[in-house]
C-alpha atoms as a PDB file:
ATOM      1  CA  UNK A   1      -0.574 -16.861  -5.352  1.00  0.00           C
ATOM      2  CA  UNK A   2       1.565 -14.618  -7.647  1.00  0.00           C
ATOM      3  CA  UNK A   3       1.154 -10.629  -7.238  1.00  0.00           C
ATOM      4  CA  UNK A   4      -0.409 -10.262 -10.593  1.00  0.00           C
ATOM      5  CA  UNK A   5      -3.201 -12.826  -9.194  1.00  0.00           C
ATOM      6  CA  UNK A   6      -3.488 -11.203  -6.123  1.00  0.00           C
ATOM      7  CA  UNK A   7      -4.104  -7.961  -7.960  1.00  0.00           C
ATOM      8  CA  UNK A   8      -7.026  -9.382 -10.107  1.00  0.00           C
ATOM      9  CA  UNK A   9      -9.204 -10.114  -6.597  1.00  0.00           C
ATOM     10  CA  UNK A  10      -9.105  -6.598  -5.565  1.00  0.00           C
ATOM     11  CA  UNK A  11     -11.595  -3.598  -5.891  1.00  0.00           C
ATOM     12  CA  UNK A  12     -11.022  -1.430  -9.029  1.00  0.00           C
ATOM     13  CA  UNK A  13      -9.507   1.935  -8.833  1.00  0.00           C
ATOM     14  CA  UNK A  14     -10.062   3.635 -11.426  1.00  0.00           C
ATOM     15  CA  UNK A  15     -12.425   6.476  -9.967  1.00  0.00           C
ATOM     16  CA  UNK A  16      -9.000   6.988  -7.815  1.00  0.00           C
ATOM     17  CA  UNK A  17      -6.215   9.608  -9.022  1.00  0.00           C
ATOM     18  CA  UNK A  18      -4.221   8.800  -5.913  1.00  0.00           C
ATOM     19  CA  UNK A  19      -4.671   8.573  -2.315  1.00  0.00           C
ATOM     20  CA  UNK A  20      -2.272  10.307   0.525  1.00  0.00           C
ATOM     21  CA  UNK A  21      -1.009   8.667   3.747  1.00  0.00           C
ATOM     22  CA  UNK A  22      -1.308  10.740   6.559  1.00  0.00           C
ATOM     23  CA  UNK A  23       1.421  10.410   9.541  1.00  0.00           C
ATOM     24  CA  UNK A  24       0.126  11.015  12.903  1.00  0.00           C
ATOM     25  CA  UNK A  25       0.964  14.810  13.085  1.00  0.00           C
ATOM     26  CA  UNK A  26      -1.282  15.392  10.127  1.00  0.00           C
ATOM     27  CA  UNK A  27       1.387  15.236   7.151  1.00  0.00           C
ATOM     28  CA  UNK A  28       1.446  13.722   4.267  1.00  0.00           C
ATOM     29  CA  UNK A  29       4.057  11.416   4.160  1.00  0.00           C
ATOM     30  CA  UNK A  30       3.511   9.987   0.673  1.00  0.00           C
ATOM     31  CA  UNK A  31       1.047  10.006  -2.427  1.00  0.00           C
ATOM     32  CA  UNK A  32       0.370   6.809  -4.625  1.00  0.00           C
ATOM     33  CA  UNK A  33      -0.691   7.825  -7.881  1.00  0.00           C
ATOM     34  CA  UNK A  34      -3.285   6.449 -10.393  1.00  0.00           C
ATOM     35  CA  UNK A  35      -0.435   5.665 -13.148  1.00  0.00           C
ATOM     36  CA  UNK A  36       1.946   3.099 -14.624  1.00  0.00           C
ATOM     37  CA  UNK A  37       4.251   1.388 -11.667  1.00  0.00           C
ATOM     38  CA  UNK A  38       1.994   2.878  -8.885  1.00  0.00           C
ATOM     39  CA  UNK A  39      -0.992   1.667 -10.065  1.00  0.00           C
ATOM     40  CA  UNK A  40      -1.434  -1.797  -8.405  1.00  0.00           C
ATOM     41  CA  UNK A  41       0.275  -0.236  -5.374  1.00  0.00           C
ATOM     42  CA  UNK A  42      -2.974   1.909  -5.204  1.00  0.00           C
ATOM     43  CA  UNK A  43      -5.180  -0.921  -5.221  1.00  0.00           C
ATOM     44  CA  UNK A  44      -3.436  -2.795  -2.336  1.00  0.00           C
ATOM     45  CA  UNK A  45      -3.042   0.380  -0.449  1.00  0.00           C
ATOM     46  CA  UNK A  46      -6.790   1.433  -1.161  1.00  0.00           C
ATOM     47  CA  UNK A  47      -8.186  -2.103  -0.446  1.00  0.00           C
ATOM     48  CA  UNK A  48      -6.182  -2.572   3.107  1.00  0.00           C
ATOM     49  CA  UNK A  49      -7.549   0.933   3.914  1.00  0.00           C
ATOM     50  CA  UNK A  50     -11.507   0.072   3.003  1.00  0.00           C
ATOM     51  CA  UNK A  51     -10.734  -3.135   5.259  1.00  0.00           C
ATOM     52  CA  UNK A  52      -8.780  -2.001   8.001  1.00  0.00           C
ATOM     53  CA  UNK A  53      -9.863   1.918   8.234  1.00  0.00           C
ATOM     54  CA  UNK A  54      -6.441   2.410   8.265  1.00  0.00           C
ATOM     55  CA  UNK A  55      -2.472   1.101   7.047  1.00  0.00           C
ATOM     56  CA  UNK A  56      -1.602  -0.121  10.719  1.00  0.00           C
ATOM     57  CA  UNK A  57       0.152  -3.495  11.452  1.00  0.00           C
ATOM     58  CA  UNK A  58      -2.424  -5.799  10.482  1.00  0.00           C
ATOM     59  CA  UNK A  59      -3.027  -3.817   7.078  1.00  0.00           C
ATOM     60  CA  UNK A  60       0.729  -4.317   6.427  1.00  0.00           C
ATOM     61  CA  UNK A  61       0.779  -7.427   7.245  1.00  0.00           C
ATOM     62  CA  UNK A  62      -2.110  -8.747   4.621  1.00  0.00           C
ATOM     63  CA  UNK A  63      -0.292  -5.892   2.459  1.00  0.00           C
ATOM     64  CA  UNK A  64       2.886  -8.351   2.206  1.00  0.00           C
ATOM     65  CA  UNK A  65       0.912 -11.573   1.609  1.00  0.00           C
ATOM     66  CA  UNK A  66      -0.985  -9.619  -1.579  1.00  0.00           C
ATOM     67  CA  UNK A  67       2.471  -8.145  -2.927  1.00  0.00           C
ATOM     68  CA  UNK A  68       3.203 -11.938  -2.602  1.00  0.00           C
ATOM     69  CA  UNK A  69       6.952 -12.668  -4.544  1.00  0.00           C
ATOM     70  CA  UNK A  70       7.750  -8.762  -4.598  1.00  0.00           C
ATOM     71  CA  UNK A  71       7.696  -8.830  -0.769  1.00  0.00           C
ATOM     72  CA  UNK A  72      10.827 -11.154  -1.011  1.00  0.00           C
ATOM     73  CA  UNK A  73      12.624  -8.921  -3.231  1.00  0.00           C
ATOM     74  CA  UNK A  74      12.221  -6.211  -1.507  1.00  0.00           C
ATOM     75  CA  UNK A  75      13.912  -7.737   1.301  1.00  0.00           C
ATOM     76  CA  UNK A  76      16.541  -8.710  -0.794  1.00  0.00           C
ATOM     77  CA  UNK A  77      16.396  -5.262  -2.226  1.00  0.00           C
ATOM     78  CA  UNK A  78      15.588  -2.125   0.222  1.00  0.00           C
ATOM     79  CA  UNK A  79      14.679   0.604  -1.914  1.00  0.00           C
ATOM     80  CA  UNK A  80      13.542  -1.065  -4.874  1.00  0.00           C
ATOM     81  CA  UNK A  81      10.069  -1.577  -3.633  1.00  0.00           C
ATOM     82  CA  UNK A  82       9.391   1.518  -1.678  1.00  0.00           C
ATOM     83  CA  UNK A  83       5.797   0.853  -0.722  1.00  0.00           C
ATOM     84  CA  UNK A  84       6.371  -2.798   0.158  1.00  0.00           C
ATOM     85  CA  UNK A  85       9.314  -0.439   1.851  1.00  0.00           C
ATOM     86  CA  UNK A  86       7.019   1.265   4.271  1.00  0.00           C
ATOM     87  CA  UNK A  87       4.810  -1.851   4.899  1.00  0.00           C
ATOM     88  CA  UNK A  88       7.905  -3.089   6.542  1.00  0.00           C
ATOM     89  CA  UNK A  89       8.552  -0.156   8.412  1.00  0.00           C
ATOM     90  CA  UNK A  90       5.157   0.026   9.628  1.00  0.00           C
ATOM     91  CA  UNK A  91       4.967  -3.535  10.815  1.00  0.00           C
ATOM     92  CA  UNK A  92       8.655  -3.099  12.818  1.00  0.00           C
ATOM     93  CA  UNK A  93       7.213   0.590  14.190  1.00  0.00           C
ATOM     94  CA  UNK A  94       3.949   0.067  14.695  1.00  0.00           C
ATOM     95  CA  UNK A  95       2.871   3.505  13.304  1.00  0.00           C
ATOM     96  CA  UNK A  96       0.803   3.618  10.473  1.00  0.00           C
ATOM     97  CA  UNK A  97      -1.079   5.965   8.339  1.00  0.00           C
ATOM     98  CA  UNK A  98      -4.750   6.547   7.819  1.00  0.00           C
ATOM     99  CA  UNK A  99      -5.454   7.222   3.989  1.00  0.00           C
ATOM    100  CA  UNK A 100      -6.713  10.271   2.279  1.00  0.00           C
ATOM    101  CA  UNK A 101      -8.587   9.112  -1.416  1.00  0.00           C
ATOM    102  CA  UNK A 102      -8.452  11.427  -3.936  1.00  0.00           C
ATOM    103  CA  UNK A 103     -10.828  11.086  -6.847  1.00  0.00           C
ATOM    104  CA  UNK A 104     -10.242  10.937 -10.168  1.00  0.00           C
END
């Protein structure tokens, strides 16, 4: 199934104005905004989160699979995709990031 398809299955975010990953020393290592081009990015980020308590491995994983034909490209194309990016990284490291939701 195609990204945009994937996108239609999960949970809303619109009482969401971003959400933070946290690193294991208590940082934030990056925000995901509730706006254009970070949007759907949110939703996959805040749905593996409510299912897996956390962005570990197995999040990342099932992160991939919903980013679907953008996961290839970003292969093809490190940097373009920087939170298909760190879904990468955190499957090859095996450090992850619990999740910090900030409403809207």
């Amino acid at each position: 199934m195609a990204f945009a398809d994937n996108l239609k299955q999960l949970p809303p975010v619109a009482h969401l104005a971003a959400l933070q990953l946290i690193d294991a020393a208590g940082n934030v290592a990056a925000t995901i905004e509730n706006k254009p081009g970070q949007a759907g990015s949110l939703a996959v980020y805040a749905a593996l989160a409510d299912k897996h308590g956390s962005i570990n491995a197995a999040a990342a994983q099932e992160g991939l699979d919903i980013y679907a034909e953008h996961t290839a490209d970003s292969h093809a194309n490190p940097g373009k995709h920087p939170n298909i990016d760190r879904l990468i990284k955190i499957i090859e490291t095996a450090q992850g990031f619990t999740v910090k939701l900030i409403p809207a």
